[in-house]
Protein backbone atom coordinates (compact mmCIF):
# COMPACT_ATOMS: atom_id res chain seq x y z
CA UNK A 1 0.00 0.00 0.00
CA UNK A 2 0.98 3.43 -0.96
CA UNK A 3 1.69 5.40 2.40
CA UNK A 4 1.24 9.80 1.73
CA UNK A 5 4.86 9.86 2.38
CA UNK A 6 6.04 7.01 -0.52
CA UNK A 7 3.41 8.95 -2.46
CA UNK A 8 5.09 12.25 -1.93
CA UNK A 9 8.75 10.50 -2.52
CA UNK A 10 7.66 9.07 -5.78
CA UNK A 11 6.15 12.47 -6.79
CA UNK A 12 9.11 14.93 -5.90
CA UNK A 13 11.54 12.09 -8.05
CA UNK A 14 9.42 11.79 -10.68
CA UNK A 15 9.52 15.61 -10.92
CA UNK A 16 13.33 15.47 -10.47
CA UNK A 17 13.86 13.64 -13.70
CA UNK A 18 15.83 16.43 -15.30
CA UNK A 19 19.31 16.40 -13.60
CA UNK A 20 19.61 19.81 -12.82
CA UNK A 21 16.28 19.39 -10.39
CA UNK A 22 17.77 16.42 -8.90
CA UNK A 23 20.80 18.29 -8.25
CA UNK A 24 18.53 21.23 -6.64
CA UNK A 25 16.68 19.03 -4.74
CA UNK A 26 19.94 17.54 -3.48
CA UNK A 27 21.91 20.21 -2.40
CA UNK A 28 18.79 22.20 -0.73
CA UNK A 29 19.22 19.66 1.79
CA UNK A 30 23.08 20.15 3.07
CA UNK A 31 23.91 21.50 6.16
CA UNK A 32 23.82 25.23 6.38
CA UNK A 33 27.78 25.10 6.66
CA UNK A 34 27.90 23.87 2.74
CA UNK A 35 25.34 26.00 1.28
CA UNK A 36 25.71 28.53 -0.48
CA UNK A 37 25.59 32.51 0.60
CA UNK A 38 23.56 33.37 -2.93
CA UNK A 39 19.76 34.36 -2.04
CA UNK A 40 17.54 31.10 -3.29
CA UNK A 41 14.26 32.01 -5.12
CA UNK A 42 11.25 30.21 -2.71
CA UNK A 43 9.68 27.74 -4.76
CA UNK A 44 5.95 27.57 -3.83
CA UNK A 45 4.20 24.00 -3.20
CA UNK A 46 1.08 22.83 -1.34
CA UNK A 47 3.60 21.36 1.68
CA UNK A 48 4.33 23.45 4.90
CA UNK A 49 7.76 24.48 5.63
CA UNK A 50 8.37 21.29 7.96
CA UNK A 51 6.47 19.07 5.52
CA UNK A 52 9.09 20.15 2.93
CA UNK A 53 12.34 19.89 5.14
CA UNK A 54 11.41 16.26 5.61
CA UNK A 55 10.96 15.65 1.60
CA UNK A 56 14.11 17.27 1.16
CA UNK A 57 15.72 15.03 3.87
CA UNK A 58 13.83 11.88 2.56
CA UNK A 59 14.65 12.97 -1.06
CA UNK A 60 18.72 13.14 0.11
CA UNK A 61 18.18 9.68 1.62
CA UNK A 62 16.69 7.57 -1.12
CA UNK A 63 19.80 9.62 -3.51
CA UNK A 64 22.13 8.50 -1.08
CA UNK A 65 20.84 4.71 -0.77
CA UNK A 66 20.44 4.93 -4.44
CA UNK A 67 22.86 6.88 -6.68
CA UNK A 68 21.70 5.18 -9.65
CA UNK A 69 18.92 6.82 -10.04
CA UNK A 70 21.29 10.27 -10.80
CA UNK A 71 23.02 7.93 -13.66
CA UNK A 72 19.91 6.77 -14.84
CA UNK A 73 18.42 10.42 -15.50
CA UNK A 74 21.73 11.66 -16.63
CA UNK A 75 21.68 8.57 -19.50
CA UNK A 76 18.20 8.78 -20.49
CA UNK A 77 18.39 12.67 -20.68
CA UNK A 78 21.59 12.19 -22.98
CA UNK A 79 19.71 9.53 -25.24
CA UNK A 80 16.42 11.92 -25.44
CA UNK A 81 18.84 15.34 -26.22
CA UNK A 82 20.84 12.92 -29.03
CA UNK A 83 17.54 12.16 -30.41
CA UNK A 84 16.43 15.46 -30.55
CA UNK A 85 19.69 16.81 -32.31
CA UNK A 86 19.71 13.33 -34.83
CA UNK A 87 16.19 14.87 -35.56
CA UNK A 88 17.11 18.44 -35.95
CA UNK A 89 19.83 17.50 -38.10
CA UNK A 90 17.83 15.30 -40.59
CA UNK A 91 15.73 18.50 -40.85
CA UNK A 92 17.81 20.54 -41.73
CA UNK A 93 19.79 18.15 -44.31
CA UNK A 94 16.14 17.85 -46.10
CA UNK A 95 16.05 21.98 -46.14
CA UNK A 96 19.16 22.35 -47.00
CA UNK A 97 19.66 19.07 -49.59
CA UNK A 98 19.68 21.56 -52.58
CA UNK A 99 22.72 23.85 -51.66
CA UNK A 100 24.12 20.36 -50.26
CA UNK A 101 23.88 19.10 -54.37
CA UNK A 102 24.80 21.63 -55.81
CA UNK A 103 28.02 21.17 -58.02
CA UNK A 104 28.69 24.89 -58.05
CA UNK A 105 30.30 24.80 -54.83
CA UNK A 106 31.77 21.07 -54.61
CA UNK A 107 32.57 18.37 -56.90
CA UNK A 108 29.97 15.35 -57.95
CA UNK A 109 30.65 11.91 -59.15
CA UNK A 110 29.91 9.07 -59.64
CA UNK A 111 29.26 5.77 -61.89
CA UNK A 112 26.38 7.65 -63.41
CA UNK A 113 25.64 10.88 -61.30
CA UNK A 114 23.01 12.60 -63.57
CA UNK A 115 20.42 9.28 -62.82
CA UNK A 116 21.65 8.22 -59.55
CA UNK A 117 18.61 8.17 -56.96
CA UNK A 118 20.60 8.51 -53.76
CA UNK A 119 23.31 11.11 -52.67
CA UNK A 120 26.43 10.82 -50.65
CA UNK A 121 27.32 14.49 -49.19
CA UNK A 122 30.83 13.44 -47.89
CA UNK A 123 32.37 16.19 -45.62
CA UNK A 124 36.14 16.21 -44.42
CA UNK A 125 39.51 17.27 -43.80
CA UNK A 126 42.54 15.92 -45.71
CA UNK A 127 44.02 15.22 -42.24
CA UNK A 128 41.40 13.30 -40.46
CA UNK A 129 43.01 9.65 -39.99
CA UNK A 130 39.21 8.47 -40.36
CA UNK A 131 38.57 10.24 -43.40
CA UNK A 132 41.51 8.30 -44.85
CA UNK A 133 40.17 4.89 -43.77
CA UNK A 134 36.97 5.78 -45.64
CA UNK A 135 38.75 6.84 -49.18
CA UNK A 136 38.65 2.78 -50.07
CA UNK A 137 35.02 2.55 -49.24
CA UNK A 138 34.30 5.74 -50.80
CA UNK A 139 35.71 4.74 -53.93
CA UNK A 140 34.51 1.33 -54.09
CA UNK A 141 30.97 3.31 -54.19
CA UNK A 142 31.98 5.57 -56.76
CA UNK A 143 32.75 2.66 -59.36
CA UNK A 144 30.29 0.29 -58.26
CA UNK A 145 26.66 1.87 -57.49
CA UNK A 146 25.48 3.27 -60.03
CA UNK A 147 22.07 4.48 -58.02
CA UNK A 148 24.23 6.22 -55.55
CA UNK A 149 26.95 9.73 -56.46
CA UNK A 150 29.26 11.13 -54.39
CA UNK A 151 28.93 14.85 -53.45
CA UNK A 152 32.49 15.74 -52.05
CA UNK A 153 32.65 19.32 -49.87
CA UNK A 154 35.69 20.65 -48.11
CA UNK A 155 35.47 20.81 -44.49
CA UNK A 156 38.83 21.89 -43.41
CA UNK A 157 39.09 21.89 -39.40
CA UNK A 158 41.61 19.81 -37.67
CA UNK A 159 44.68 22.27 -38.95
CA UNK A 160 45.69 25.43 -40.82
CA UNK A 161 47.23 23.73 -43.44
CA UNK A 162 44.07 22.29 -44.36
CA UNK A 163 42.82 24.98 -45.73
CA UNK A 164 45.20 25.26 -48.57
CA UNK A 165 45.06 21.33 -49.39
CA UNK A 166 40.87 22.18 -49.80
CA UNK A 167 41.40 25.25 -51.67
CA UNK A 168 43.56 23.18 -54.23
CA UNK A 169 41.72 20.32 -54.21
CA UNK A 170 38.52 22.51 -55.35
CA UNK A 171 41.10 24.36 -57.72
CA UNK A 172 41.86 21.30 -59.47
CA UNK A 173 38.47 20.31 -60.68
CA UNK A 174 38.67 22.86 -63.73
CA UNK A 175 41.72 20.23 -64.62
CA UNK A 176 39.38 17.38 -64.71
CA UNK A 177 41.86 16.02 -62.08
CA UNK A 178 39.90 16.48 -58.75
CA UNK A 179 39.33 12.89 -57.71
CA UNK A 180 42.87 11.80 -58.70
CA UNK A 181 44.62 14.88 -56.23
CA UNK A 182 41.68 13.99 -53.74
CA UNK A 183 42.78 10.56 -53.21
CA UNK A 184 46.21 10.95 -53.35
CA UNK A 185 46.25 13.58 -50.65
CA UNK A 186 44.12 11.15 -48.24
CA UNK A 187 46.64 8.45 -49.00
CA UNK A 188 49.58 10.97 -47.84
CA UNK A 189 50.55 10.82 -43.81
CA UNK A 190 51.62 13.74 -41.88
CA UNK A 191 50.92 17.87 -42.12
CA UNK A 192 49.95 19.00 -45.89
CA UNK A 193 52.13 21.97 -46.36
CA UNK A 194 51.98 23.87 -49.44
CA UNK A 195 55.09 22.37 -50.87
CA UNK A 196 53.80 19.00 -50.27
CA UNK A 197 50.46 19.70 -51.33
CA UNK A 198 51.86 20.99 -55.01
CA UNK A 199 54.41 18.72 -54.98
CA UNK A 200 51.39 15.94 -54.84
CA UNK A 201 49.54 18.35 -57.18
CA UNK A 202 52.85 17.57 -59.78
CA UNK A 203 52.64 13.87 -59.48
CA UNK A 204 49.06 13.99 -60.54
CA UNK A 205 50.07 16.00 -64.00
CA UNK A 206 48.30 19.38 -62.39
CA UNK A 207 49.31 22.69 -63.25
CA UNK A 208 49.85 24.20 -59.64
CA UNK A 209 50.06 28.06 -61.23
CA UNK A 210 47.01 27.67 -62.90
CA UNK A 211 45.58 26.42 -59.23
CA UNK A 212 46.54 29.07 -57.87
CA UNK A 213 44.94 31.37 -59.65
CA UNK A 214 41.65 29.19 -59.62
CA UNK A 215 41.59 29.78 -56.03
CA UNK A 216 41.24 33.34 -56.92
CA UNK A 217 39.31 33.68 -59.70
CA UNK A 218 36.78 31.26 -58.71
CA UNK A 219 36.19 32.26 -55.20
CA UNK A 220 37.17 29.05 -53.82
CA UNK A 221 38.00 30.16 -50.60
CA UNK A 222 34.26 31.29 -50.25
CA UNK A 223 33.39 27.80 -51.12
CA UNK A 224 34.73 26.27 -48.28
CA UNK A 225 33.31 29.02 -45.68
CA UNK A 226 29.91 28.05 -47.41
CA UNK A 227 30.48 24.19 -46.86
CA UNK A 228 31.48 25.45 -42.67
CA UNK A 229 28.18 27.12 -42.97
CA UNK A 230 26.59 24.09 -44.23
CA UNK A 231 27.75 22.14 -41.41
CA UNK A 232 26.99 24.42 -38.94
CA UNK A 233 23.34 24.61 -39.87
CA UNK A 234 23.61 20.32 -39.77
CA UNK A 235 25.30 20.46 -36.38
CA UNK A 236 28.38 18.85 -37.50
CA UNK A 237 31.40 19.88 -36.23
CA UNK A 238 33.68 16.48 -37.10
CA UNK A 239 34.97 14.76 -39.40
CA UNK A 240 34.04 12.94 -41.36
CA UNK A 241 30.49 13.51 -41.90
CA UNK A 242 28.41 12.03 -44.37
CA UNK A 243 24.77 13.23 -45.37
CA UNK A 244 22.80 10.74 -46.72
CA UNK A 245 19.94 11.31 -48.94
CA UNK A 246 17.11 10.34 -51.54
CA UNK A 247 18.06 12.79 -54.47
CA UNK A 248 13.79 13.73 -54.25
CA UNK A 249 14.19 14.90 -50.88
CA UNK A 250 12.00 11.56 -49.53
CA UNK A 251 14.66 10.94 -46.99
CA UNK A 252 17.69 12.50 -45.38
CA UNK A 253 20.21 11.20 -42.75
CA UNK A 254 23.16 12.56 -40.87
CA UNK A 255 26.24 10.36 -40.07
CA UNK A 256 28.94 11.99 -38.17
CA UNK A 257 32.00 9.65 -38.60
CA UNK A 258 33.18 6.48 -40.35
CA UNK A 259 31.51 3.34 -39.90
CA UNK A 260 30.78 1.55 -42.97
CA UNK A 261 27.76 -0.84 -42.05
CA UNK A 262 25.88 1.82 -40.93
CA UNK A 263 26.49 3.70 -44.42
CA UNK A 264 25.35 1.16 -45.64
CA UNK A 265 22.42 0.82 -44.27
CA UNK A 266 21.36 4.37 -44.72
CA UNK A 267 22.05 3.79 -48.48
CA UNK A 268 19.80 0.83 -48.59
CA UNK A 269 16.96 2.76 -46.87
CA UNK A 270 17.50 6.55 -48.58
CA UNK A 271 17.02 3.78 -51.84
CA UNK A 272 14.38 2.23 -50.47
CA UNK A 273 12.50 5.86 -49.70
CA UNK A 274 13.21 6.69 -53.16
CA UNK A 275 11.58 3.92 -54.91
């Protein structure tokens, strides 16, 4: 049988889901010594003053006898705020899906782009170790799906140099040599600098002078604010980060770093949303 008091303790924790009113609830009942000299707002309720120092005291007990049920709120408010931001962020890829396509500002391929059903937004930096282990994968995709393209955007974070290697990376597409100096910088260890970037630039048969002044003429460093913009309005701030998506807009998905079964399984059901 439900005694008033149980009935009272069950109440006050079920309103104390949220950690932060566990936490209030908590430290209202230290000793006087601990607390703190700040004036408290008086939070009005149907119990007298004594009826409430005893809540507060039971309250601290049952916390005390059972800190699990702190962890417990903590997790399930973590799983219900990820939720909400895997939500928001499928939003706003659908929203924003057709400055995501757009070839203007990033490079698209593919086995046979113009028909494919499903899109691939890959975002990264040519120093992130995972975006490396994904080039293979990537790839593969590229030659073997035809249903699926690749939309490749610059997202230079994890170092200064990074900028440059996006800036010639986008600079080399007028060459008709972007996915050959893409892949060869993600297969190259250690910082980019500019002399290693053109030197890799070279290897591929590019004409680094005529890169340079495609990063100028073309506004290319504009592109890759635009693609930090894009990722801010997705809430990605890693790499990589892959946007997954029926071409039609019938389904969008955010995946912030590499794991290839679960590409995989967006792929199959942005296809599947797609028809």
């Amino acid at each position: 049988m439900l005694t008033p008091t149980r009935i009272a303790i069950g109440t006050a924790l079920a309103g104390a889901f949220a950690l932060g009113a566990i936490v209030v609830g908590f430290s209202s009942a230290q000793s006087d010594e601990n607390a703190s000299h700040a004036p408290k707002e008086k939070v009005t309720t149907s119990f007298t003053e004594q009826q409430e120092e005893e809540l507060n005291a039971l309250i601290r007990a049952y916390i005390l006898e059972n800190p699990d049920v702190i962890i417990d709120a903590v997790n399930r408010f973590a799983m219900e705020q990820r939720i909400a931001e895997e939500q928001s962020a499928r939003q706003a890829a659908i929203e924003n899906l057709p400055a995501l396509l757009d070839p203007a500002t990033s490079f698209v391929a593919g086995k046979n782009p113009e028909k494919a059903k499903v899109a691939i937004i890959e975002m990264y930096d040519y120093h992130c170790t995972y975006c490396k282990r994904a080039a293979a994968p990537v790839k593969k995709l590229l030659e073997s799906d035809e249903d699926v393209k690749i939309v490749f955007r610059e997202l230079p974070i994890l170092k200064e140099e990074s900028d440059y290697a996006a800036e010639m990376a986008l600079a080399s597409r007028a060459q008709g040599k972007f996915l050959d100096l893409h892949f060869a910088l993600l297969d190259t260890n250690g910082t980019l600098s500019k002399e290693r970037v053109e030197s890799i630039a070279r290897a591929q048969k590019l004409d680094v002078e005529e890169m340079k002044s495609a990063i100028e003429s073309e506004h290319i460093p504009d592109m890759v604010s635009y693609n930090h913009a894009l990722a801010s309005a997705l809430g990605i701030d890693g790499t990589p980060a892959f946007i997954i998506a029926a071409v039609d807009g019938s389904y969008a998905d955010v995946l912030v770093g590499f794991n290839e079964d679960a590409l995989k399984a967006k792929i199959k059901e942005a296809k599947k949303a797609a028809g």
